[in-house]
N, C-alpha and C. Protein backbone atom coordinates (compact mmCIF):
# COMPACT_ATOMS: atom_id res chain seq x y z
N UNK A 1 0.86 -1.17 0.00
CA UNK A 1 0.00 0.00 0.00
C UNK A 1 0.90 1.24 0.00
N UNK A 2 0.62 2.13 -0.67
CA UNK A 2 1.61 3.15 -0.66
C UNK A 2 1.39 4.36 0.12
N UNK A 3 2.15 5.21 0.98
CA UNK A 3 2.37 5.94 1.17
C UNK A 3 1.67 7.20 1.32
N UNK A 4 0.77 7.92 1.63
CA UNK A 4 0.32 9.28 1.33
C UNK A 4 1.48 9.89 2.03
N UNK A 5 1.38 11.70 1.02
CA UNK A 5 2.15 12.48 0.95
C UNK A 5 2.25 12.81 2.84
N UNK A 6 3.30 13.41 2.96
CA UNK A 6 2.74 14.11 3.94
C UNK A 6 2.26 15.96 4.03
N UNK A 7 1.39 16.07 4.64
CA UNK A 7 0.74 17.19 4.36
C UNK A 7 2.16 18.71 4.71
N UNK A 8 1.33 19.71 3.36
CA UNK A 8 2.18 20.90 3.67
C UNK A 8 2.20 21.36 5.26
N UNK A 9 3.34 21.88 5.25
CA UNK A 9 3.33 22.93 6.68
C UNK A 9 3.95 23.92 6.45
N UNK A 10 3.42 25.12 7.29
CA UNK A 10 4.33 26.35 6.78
C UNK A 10 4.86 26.78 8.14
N UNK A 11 6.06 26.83 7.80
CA UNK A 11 7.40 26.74 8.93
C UNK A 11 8.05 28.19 8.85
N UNK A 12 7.55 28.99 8.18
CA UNK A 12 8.11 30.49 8.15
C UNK A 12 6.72 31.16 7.50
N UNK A 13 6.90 32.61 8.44
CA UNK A 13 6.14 33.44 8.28
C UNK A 13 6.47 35.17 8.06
N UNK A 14 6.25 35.81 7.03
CA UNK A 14 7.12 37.04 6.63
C UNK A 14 5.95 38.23 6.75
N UNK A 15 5.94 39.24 7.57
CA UNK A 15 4.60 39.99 7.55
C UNK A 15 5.79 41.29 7.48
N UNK A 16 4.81 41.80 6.13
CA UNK A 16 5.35 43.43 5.85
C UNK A 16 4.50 44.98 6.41
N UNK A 17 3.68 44.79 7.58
CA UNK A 17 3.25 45.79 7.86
C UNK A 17 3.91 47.19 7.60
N UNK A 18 2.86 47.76 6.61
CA UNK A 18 2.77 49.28 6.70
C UNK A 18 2.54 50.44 7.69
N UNK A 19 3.09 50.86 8.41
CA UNK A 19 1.92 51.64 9.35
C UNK A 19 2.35 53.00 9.23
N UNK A 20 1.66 53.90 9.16
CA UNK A 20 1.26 55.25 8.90
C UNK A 20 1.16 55.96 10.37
N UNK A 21 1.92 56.71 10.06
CA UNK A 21 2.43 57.74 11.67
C UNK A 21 1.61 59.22 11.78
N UNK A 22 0.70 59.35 12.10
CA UNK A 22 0.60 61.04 12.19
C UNK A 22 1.64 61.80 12.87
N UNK A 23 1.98 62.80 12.32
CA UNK A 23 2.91 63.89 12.67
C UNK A 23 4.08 63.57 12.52
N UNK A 24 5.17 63.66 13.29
CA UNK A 24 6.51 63.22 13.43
C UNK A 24 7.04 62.18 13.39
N UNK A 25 7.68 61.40 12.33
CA UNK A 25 8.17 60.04 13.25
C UNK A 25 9.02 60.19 14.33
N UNK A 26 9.10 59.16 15.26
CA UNK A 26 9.63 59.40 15.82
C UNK A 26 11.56 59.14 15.48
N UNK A 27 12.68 59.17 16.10
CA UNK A 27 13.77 59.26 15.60
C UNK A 27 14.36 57.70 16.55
N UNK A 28 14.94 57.08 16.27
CA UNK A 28 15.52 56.24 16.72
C UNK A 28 14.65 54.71 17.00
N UNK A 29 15.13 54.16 17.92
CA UNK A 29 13.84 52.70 17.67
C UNK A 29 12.83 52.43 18.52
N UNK A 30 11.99 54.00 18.91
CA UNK A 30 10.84 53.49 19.82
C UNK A 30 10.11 52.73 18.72
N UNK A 31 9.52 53.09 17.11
CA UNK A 31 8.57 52.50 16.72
C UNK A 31 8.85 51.19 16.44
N UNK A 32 10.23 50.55 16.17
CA UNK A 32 10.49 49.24 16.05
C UNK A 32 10.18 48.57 17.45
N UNK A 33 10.80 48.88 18.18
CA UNK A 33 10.08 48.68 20.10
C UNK A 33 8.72 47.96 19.76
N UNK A 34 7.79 49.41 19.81
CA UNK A 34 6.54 49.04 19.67
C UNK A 34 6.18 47.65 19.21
N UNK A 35 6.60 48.03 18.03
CA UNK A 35 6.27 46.71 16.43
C UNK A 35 6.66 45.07 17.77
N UNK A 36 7.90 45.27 18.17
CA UNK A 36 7.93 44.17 18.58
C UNK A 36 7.72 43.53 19.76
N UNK A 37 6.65 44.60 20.74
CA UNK A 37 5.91 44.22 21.61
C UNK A 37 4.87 43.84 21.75
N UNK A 38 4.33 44.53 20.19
CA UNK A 38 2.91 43.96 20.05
C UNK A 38 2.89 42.56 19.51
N UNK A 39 4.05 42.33 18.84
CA UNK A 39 4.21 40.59 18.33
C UNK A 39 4.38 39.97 19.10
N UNK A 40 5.33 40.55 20.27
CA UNK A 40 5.06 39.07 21.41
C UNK A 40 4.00 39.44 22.23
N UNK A 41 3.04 40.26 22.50
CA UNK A 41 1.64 39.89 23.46
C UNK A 41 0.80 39.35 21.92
N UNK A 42 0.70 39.24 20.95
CA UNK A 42 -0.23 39.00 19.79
C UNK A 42 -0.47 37.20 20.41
N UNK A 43 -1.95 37.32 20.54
CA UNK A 43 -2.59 35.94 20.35
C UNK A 43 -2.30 35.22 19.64
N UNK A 44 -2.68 34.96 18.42
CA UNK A 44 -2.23 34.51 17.57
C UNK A 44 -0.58 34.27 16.88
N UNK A 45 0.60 34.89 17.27
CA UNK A 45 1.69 35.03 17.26
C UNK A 45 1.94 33.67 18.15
N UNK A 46 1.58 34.10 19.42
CA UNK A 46 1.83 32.86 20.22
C UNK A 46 1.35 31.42 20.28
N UNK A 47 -0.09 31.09 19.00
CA UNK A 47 -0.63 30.21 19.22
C UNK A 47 -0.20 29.47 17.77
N UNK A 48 0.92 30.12 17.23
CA UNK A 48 1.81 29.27 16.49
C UNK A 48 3.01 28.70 16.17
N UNK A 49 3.49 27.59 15.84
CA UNK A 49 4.70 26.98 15.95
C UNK A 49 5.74 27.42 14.93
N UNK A 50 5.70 28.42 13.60
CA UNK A 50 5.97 28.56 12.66
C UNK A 50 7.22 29.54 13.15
N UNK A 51 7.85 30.13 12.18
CA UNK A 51 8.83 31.30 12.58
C UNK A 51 8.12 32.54 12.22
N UNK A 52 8.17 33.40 12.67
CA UNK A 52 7.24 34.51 12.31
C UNK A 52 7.97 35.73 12.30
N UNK A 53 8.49 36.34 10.88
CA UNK A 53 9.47 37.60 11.11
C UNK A 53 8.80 38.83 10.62
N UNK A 54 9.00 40.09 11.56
CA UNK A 54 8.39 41.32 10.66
C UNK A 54 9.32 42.15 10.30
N UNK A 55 8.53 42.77 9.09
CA UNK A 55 9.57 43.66 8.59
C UNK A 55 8.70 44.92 8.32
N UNK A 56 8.78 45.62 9.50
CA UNK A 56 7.48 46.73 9.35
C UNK A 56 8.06 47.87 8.52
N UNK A 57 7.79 49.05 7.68
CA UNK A 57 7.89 49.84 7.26
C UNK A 57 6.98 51.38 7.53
N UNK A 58 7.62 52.17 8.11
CA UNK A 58 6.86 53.30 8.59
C UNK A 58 6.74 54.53 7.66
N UNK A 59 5.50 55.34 7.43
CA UNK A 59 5.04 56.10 6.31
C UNK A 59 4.67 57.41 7.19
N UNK A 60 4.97 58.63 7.36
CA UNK A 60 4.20 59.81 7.74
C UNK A 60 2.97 60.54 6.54
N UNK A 61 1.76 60.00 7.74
CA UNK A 61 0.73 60.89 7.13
C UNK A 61 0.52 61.86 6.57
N UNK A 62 -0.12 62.56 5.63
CA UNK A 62 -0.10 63.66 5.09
C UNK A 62 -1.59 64.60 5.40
């Protein structure tokens, strides 16, 4: 009897959040800070086994 495949898994995860700043950015790495405090309290962040990297990019509002 042969074999079934074994099923995909996805073992890496790449999120490019945009986020849009009113007024000033700020200068140095509070907003990366931020970015990566909210990924480790994120529900979902934690309720997966995968690798999960961000690469946020910050935009001032107009």
């Amino acid at each position: 009897m042969p074999e079934e495949p074994r099923p995909a898994r996805v073992t890496r995860i790449v999120l490019r959040p945009r986020i849009t700043i009113r007024g000033e950015l700020p200068r140095g790495t509070r907003l990366l800070h931020l970015v990566e405090v909210a990924h480790r309290e994120c529900f979902i962040a934690n309720s997966l086994t995968s690798e999960i990297e961000i690469q946020p990019s910050f935009l001032r509002a107009n």
